[in-house]
C-alpha atoms as a PDB file:
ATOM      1  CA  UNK A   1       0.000   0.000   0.000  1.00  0.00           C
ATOM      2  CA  UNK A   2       1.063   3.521  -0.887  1.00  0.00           C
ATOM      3  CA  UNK A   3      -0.142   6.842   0.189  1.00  0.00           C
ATOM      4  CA  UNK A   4      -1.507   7.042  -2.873  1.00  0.00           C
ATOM      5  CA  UNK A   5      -3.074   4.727  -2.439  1.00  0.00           C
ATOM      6  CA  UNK A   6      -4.460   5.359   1.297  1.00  0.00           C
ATOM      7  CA  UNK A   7      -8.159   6.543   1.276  1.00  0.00           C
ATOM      8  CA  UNK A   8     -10.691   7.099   4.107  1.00  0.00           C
ATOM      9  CA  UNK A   9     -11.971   3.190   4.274  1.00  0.00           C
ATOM     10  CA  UNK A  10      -8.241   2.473   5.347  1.00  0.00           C
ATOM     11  CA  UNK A  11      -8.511   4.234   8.184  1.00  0.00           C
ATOM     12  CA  UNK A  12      -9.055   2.130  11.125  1.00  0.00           C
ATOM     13  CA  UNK A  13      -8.979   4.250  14.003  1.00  0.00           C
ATOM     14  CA  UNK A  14      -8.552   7.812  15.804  1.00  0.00           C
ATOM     15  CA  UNK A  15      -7.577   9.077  19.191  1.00  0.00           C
ATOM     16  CA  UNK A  16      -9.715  11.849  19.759  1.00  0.00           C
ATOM     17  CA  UNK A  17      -8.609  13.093  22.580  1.00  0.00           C
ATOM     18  CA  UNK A  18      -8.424  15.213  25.716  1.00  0.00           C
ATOM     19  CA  UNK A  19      -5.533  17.171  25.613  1.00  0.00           C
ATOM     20  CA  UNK A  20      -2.929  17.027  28.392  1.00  0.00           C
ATOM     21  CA  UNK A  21      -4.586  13.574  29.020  1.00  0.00           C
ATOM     22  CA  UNK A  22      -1.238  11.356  28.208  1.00  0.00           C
ATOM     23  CA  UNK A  23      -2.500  10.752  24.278  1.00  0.00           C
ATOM     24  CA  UNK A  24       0.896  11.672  23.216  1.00  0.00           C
ATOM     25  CA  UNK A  25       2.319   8.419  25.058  1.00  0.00           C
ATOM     26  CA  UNK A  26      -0.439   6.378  23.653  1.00  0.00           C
ATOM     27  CA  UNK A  27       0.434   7.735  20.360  1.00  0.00           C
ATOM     28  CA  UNK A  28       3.918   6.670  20.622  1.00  0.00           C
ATOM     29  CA  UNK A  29       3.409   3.286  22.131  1.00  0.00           C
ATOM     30  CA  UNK A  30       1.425   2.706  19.240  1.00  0.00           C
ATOM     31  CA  UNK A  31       3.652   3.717  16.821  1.00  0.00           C
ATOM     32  CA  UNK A  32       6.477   1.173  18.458  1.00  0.00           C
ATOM     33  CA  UNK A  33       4.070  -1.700  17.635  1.00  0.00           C
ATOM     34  CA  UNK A  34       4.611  -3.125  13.621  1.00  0.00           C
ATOM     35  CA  UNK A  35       1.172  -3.132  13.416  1.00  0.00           C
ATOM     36  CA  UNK A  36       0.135   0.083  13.803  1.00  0.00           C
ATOM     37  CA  UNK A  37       0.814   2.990  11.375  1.00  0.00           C
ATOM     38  CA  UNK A  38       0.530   6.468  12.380  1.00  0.00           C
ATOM     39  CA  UNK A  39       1.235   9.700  10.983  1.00  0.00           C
ATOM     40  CA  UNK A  40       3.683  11.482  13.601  1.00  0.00           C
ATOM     41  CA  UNK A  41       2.480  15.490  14.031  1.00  0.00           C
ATOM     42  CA  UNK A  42      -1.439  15.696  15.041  1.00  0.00           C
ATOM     43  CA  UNK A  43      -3.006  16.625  11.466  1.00  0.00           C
ATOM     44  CA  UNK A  44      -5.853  17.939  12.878  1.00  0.00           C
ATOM     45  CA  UNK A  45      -7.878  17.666   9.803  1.00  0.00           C
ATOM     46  CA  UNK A  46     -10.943  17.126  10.678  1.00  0.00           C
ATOM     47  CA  UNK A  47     -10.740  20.657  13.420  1.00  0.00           C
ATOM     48  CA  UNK A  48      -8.292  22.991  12.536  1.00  0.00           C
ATOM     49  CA  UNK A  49      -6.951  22.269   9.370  1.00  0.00           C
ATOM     50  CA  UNK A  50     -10.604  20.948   6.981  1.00  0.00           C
ATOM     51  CA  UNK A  51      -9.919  23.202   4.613  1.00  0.00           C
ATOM     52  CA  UNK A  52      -6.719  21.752   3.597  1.00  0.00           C
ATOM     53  CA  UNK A  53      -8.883  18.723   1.881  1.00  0.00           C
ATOM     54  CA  UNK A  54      -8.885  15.230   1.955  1.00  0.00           C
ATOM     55  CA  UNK A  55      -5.913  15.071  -0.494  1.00  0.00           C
ATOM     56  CA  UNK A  56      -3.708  16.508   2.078  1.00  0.00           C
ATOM     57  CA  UNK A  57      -4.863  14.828   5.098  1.00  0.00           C
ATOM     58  CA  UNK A  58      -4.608  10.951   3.434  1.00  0.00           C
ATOM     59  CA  UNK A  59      -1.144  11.825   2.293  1.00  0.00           C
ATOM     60  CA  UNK A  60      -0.622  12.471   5.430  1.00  0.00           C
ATOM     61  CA  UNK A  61      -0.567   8.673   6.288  1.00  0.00           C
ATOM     62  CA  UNK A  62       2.696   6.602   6.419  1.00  0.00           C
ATOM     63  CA  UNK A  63       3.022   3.448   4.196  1.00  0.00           C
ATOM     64  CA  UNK A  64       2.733   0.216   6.025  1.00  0.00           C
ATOM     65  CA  UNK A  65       1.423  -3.103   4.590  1.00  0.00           C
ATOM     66  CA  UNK A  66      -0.662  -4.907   6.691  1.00  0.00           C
ATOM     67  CA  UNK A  67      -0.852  -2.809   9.210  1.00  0.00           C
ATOM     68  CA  UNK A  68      -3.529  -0.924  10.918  1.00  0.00           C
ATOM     69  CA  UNK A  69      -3.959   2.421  10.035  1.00  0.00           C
ATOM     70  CA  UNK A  70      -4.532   5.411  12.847  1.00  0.00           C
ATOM     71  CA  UNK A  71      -3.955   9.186  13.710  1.00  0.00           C
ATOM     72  CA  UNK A  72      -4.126  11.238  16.972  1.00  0.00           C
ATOM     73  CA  UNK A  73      -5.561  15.008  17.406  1.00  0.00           C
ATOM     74  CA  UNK A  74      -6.485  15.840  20.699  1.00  0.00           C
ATOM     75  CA  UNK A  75      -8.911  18.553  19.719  1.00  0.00           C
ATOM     76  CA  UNK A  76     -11.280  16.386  17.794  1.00  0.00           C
ATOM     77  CA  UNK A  77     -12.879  15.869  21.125  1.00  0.00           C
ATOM     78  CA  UNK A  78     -13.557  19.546  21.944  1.00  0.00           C
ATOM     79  CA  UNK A  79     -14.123  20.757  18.486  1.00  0.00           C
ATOM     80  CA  UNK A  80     -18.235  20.824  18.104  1.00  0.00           C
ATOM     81  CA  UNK A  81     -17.473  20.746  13.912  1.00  0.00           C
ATOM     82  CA  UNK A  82     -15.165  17.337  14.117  1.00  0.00           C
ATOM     83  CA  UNK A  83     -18.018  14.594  15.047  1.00  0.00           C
ATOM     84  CA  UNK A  84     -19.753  15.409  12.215  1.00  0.00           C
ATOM     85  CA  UNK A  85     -16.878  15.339   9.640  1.00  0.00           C
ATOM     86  CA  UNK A  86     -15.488  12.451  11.041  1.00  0.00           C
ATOM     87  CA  UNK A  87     -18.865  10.120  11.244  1.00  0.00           C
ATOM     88  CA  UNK A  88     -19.474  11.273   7.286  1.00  0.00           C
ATOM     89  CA  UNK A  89     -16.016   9.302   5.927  1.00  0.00           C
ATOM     90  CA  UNK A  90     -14.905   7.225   8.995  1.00  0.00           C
ATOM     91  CA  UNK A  91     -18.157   5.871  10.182  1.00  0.00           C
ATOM     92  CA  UNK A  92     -16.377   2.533  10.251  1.00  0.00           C
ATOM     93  CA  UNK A  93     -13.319   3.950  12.274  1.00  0.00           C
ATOM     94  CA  UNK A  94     -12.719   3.090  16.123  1.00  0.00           C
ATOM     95  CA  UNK A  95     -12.429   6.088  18.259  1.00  0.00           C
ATOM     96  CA  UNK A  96     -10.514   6.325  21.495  1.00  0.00           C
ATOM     97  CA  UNK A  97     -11.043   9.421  23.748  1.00  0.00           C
ATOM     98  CA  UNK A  98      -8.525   9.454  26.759  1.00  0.00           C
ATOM     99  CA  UNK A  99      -9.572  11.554  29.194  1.00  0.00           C
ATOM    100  CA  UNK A 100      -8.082  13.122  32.536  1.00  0.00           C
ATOM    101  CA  UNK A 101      -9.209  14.379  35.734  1.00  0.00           C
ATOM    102  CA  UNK A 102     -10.846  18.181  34.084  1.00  0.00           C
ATOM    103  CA  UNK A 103      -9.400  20.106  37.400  1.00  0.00           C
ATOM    104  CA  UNK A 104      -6.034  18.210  36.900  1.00  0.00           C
ATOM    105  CA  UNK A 105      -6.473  18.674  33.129  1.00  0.00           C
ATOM    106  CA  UNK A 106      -7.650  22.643  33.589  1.00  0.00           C
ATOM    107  CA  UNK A 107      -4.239  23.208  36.216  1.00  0.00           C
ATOM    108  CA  UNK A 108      -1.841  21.228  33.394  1.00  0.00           C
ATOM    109  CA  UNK A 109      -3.115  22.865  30.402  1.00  0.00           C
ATOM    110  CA  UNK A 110      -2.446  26.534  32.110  1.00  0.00           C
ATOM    111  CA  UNK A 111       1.296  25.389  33.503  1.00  0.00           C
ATOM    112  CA  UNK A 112       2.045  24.259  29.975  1.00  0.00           C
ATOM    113  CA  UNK A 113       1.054  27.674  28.763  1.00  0.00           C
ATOM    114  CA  UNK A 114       2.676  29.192  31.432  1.00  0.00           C
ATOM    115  CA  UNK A 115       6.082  27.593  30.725  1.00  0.00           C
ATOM    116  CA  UNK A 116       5.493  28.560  27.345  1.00  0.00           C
ATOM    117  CA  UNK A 117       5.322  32.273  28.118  1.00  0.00           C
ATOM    118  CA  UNK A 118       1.764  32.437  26.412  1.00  0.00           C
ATOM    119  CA  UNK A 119      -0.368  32.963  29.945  1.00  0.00           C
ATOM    120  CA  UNK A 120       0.926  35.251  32.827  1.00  0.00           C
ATOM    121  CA  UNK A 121       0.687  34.192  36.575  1.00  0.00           C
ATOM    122  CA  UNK A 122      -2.086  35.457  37.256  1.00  0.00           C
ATOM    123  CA  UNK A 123      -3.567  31.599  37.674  1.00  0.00           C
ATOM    124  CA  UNK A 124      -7.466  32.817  38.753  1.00  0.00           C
ATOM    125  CA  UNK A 125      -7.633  35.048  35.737  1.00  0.00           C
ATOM    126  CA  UNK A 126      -7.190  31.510  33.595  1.00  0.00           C
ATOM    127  CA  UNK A 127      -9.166  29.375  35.824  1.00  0.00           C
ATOM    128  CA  UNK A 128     -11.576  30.436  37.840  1.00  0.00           C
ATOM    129  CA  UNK A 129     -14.809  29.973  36.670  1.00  0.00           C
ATOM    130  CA  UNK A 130     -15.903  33.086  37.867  1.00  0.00           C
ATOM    131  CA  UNK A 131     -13.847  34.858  35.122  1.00  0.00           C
ATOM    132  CA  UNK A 132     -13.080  32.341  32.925  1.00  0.00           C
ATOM    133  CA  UNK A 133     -16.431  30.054  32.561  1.00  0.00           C
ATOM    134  CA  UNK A 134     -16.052  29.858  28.758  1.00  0.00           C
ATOM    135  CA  UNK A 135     -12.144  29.545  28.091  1.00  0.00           C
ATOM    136  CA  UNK A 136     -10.073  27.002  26.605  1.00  0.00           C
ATOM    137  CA  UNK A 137      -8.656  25.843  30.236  1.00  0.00           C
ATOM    138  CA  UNK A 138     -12.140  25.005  31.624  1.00  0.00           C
ATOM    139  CA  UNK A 139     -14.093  24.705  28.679  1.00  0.00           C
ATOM    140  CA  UNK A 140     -12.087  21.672  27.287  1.00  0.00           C
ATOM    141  CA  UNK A 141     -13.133  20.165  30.189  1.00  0.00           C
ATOM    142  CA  UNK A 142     -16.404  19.653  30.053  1.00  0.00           C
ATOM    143  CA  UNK A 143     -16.190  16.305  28.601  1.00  0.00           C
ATOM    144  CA  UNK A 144     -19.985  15.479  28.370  1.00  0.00           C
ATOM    145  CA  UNK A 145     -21.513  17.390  26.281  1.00  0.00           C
ATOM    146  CA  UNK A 146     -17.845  16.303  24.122  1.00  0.00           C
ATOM    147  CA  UNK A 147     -18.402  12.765  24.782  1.00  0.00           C
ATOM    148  CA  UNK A 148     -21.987  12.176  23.643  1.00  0.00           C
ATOM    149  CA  UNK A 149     -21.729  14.451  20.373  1.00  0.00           C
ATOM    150  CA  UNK A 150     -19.695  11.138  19.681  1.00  0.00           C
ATOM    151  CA  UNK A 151     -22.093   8.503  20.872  1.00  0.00           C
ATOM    152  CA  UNK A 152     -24.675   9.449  19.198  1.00  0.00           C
ATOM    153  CA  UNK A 153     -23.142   8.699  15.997  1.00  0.00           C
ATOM    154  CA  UNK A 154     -20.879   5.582  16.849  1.00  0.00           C
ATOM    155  CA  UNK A 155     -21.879   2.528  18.491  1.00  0.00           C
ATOM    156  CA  UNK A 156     -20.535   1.570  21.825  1.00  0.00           C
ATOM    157  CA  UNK A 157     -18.408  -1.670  20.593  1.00  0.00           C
ATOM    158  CA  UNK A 158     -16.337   1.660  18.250  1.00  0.00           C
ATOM    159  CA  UNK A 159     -16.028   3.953  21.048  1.00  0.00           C
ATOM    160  CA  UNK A 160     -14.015   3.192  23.774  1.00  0.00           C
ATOM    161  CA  UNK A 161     -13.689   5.851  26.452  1.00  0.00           C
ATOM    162  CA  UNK A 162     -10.110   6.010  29.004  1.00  0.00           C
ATOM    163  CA  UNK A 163      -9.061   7.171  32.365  1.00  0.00           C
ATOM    164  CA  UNK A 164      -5.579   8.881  31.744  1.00  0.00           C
ATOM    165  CA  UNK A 165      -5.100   8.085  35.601  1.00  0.00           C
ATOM    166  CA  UNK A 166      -4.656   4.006  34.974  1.00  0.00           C
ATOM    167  CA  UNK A 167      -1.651   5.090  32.044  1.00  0.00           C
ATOM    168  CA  UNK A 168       0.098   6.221  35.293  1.00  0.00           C
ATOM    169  CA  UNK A 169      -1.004   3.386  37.758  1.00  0.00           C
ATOM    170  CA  UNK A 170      -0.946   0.145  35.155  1.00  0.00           C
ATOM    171  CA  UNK A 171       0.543   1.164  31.803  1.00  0.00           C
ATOM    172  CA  UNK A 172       0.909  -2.300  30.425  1.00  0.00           C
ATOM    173  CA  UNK A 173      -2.673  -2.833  30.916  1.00  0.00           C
ATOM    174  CA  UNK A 174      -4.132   0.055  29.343  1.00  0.00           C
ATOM    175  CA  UNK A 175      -2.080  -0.579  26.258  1.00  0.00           C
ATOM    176  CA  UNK A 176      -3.457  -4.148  25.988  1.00  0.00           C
ATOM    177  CA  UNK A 177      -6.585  -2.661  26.319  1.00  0.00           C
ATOM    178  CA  UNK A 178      -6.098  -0.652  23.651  1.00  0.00           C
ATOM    179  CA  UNK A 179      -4.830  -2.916  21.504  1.00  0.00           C
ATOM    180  CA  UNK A 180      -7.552  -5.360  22.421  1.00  0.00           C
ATOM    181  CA  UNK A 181     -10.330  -2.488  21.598  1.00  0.00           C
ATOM    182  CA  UNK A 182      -8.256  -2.829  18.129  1.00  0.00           C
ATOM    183  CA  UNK A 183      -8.402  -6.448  17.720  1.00  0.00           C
ATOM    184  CA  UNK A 184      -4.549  -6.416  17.730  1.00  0.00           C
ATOM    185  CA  UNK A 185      -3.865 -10.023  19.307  1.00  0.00           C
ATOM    186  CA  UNK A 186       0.046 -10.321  18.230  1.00  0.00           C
ATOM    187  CA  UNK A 187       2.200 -10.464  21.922  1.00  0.00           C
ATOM    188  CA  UNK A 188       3.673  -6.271  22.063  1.00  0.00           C
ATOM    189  CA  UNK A 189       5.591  -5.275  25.000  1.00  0.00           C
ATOM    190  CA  UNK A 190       7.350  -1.713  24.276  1.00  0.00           C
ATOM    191  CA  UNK A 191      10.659  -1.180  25.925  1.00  0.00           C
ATOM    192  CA  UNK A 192       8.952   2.295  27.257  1.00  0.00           C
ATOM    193  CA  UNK A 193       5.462   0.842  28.291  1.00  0.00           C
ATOM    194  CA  UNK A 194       6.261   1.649  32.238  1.00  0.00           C
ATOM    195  CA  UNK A 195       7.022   5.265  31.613  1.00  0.00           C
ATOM    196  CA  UNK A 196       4.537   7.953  30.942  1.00  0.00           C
ATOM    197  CA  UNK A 197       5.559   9.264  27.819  1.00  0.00           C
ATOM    198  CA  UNK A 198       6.015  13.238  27.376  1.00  0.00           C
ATOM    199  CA  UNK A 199       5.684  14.711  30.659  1.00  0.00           C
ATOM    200  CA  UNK A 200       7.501  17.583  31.747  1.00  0.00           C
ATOM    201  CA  UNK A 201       8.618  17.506  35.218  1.00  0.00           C
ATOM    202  CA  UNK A 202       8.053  20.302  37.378  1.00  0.00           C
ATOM    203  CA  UNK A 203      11.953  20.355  38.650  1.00  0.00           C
ATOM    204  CA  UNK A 204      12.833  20.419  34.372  1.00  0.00           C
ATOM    205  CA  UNK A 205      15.202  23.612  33.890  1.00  0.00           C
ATOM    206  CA  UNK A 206      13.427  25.437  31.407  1.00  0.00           C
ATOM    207  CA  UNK A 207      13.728  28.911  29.665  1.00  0.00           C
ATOM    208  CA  UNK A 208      11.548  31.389  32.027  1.00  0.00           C
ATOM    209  CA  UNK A 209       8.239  32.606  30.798  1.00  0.00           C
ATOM    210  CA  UNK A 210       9.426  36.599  30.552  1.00  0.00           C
ATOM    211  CA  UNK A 211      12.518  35.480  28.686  1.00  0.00           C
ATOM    212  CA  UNK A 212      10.609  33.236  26.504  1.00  0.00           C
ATOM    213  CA  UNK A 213       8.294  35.883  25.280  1.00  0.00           C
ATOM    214  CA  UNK A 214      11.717  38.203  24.460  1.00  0.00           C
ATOM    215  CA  UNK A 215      13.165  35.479  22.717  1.00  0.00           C
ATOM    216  CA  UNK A 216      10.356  34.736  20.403  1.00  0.00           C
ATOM    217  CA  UNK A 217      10.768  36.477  17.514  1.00  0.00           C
ATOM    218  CA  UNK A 218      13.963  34.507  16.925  1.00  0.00           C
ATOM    219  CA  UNK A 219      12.687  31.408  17.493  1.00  0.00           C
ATOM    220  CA  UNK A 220      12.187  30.044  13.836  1.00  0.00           C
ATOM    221  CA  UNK A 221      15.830  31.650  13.170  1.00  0.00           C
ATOM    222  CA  UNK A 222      17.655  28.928  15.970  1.00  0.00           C
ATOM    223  CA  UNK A 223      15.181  26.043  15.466  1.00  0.00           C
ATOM    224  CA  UNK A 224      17.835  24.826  13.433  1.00  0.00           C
ATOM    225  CA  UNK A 225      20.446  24.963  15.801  1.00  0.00           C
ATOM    226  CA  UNK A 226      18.177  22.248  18.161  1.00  0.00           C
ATOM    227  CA  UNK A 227      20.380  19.628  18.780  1.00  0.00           C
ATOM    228  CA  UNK A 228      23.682  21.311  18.586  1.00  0.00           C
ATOM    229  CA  UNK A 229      25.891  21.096  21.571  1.00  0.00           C
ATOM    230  CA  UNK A 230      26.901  24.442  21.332  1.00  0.00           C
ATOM    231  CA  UNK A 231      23.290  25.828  20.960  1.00  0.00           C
ATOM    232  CA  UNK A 232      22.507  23.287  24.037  1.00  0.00           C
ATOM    233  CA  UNK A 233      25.582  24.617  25.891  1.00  0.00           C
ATOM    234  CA  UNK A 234      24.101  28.451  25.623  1.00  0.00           C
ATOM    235  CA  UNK A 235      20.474  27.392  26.421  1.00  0.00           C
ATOM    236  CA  UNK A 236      21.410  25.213  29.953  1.00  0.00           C
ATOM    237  CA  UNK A 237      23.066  28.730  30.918  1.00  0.00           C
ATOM    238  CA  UNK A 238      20.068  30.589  30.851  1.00  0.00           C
ATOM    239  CA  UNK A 239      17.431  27.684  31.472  1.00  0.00           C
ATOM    240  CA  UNK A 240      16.413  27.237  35.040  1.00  0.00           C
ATOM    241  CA  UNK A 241      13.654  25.036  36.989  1.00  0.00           C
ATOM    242  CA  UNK A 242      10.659  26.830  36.966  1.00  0.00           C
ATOM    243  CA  UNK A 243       8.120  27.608  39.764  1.00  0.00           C
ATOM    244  CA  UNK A 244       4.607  27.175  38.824  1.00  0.00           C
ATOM    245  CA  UNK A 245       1.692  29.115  40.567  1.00  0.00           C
ATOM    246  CA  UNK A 246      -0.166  26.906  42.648  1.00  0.00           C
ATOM    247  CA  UNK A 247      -3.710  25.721  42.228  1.00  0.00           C
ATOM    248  CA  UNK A 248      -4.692  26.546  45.794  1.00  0.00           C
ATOM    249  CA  UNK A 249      -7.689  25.111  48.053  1.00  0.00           C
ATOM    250  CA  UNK A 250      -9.885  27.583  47.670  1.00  0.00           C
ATOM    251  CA  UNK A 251      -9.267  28.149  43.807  1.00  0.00           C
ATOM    252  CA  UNK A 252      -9.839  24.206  43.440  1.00  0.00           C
ATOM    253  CA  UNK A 253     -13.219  23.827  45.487  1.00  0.00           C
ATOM    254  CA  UNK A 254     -14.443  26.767  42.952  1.00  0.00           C
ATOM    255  CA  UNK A 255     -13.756  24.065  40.364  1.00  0.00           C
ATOM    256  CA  UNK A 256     -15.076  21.468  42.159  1.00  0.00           C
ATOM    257  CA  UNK A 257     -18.191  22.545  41.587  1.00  0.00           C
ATOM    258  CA  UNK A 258     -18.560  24.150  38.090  1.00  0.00           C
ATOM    259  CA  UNK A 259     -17.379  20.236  36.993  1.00  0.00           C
ATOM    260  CA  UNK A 260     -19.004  17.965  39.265  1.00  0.00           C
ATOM    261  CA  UNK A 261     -22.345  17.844  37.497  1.00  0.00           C
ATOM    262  CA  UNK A 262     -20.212  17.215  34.464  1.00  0.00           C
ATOM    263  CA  UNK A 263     -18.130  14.743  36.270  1.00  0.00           C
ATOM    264  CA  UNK A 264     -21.381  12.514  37.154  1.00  0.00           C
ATOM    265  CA  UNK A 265     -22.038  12.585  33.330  1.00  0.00           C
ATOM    266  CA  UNK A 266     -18.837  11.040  32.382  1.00  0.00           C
ATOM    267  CA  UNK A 267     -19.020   8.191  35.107  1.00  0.00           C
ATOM    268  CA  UNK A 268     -22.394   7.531  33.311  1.00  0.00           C
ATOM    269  CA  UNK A 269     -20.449   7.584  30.156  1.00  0.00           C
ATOM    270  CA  UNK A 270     -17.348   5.613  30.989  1.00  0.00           C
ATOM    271  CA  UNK A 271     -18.396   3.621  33.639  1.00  0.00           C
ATOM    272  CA  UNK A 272     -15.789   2.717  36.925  1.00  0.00           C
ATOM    273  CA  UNK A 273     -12.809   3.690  35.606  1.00  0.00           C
ATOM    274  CA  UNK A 274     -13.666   7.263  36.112  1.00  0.00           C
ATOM    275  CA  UNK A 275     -15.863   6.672  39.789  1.00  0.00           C
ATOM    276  CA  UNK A 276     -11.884   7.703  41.259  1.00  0.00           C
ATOM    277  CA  UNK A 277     -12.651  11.412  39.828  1.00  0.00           C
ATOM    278  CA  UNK A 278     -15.562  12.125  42.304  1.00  0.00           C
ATOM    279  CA  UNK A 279     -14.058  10.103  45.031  1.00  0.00           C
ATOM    280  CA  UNK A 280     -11.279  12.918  44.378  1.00  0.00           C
ATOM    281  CA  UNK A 281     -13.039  15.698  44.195  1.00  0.00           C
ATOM    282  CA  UNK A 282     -12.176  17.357  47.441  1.00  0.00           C
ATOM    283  CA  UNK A 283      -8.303  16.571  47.171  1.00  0.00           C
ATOM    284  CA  UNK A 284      -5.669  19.744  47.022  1.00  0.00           C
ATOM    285  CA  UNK A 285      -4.042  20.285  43.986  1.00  0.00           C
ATOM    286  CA  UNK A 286      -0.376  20.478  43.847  1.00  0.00           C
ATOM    287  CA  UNK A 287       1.903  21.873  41.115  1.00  0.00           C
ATOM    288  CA  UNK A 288       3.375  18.338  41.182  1.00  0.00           C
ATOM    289  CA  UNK A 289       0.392  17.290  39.011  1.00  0.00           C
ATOM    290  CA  UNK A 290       1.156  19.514  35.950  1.00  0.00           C
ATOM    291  CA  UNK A 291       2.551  18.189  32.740  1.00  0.00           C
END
């Protein structure tokens, strides 16, 4: 098979979904197995990027006889526009939505921003839901409403719904459950399967958020210095670990309850592996739990 030659009915399955939910390490524990082909960026086709056209996204697709044939974008699962598109040419596809903890999800979505220089530190501003009810951080979320613009146009033996918490706790498992949900029934065990993937640790020395924003504008100029000792030299002089602002009590019990009605929808949803997020509900957030 070429990618010429790859059109929509070879598609077998997408991961939908949540960001900062651990569907980067799924992605790539995928792409270890010789079954499985997958495309390596998100394409984002059927969100961001429709009006590219179907030429460009199926060319997107790696050659791979015999193998399965997949791609991962996290925002098909918060994009109202994506169910739709998707059902029309992959109404035969599997979907997998992997989905996190929405307070934990809210807190690591902002910190990655944060690092990035794109948010300031002004955390409440981001995520309370007094002032910020209907942004990306809390919004994308609010897996419900996400969840059933899904189900009502896939059957429940193509939808399978995941707890990012049990990547953490059993990793091996919840790749063979995966790859059972995929009828993939060749033995696969990934040198990587007990880590977590692409997770950046809070004690990470990274560029600060005020310097990152300065630097910016040169950014596409050193990309292709990446790599280069020298370049990595001059960046560990100026990187250091970075403090995150914490999710405090208070801040948390206002989430709390702008998701718990949500929450209850999702158990109803996903069934047990999710009953941990309302046992949680009252815990405190640390910065330990961003990504």
């Amino acid at each position: 098979m070429s990618k010429a030659q790859i059109g929509f009915p070879d598609i077998d399955f997408l991961i939908i979904g949540a960001a900062k939910s651990a569907t980067t390490w799924l992605q790539t524990m995928l792409q270890a197995d010789p079954a499985v082909a997958m495309p390596d960026p998100e394409l984002h086709y059927f969100s961001r990027c429709f009006d590219k056209g179907d030429s460009w996204y199926l060319s997107q697709f790696p050659a791979r006889p015999q193998a399965i044939i997949g791609e991962k974008s996290n925002s098909y699962l918060s994009d109202p526009a994506a169910p739709a598109r998707i059902h029309k040419v992959l109404g035969h596809a599997r979907l997998i939505a992997q989905l996190r903890n929405p307070i934990e999800r809210a807190y690591s979505d902002y910190c990655m921003l944060y690092r990035r220089g794109e948010v300031d530190g002004q955390i409440e501003k981001h995520l309370d839901p007094r002032e910020a009810a209907n942004g990306r951080f809390l919004q994308d979320g609010l897996y419900a409403p996400q969840l059933e613009r899904f189900t009502t146009l896939y059957p429940s033996e193509q939808f399978l719904v995941l707890a990012f918490e049990s990547v953490r706790a059993k990793p091996a498992e919840h790749l063979g459950r995966v790859r059972g949900f995929l009828g993939l029934t060749e033995p696969f065990h990934p040198d990587a399967v007990s880590g977590t993937g692409k997770v950046k640790d809070k004690e990470t020395a990274v560029i600060g958020p005020q310097l990152r924003r300065m630097l910016k504008p040169i950014k596409p100029l050193v990309k292709p210095f990446r790599g280069n000792k020298a370049f990595d030299m001059l960046r560990n002089q100026i990187a250091r670990p970075l403090q995150y602002p914490p999710l405090t009590h208070d801040l948390r019990a206002r989430l709390v309850d702008f998701y718990a009605r949500d929450m209850e929808r999702v158990v109803a949803i996903g069934g047990s592996d999710f009953d941990g997020w309302l046992r949680s509900l009252c815990e405190t957030a640390s910065p330990e739990a961003a990504e």
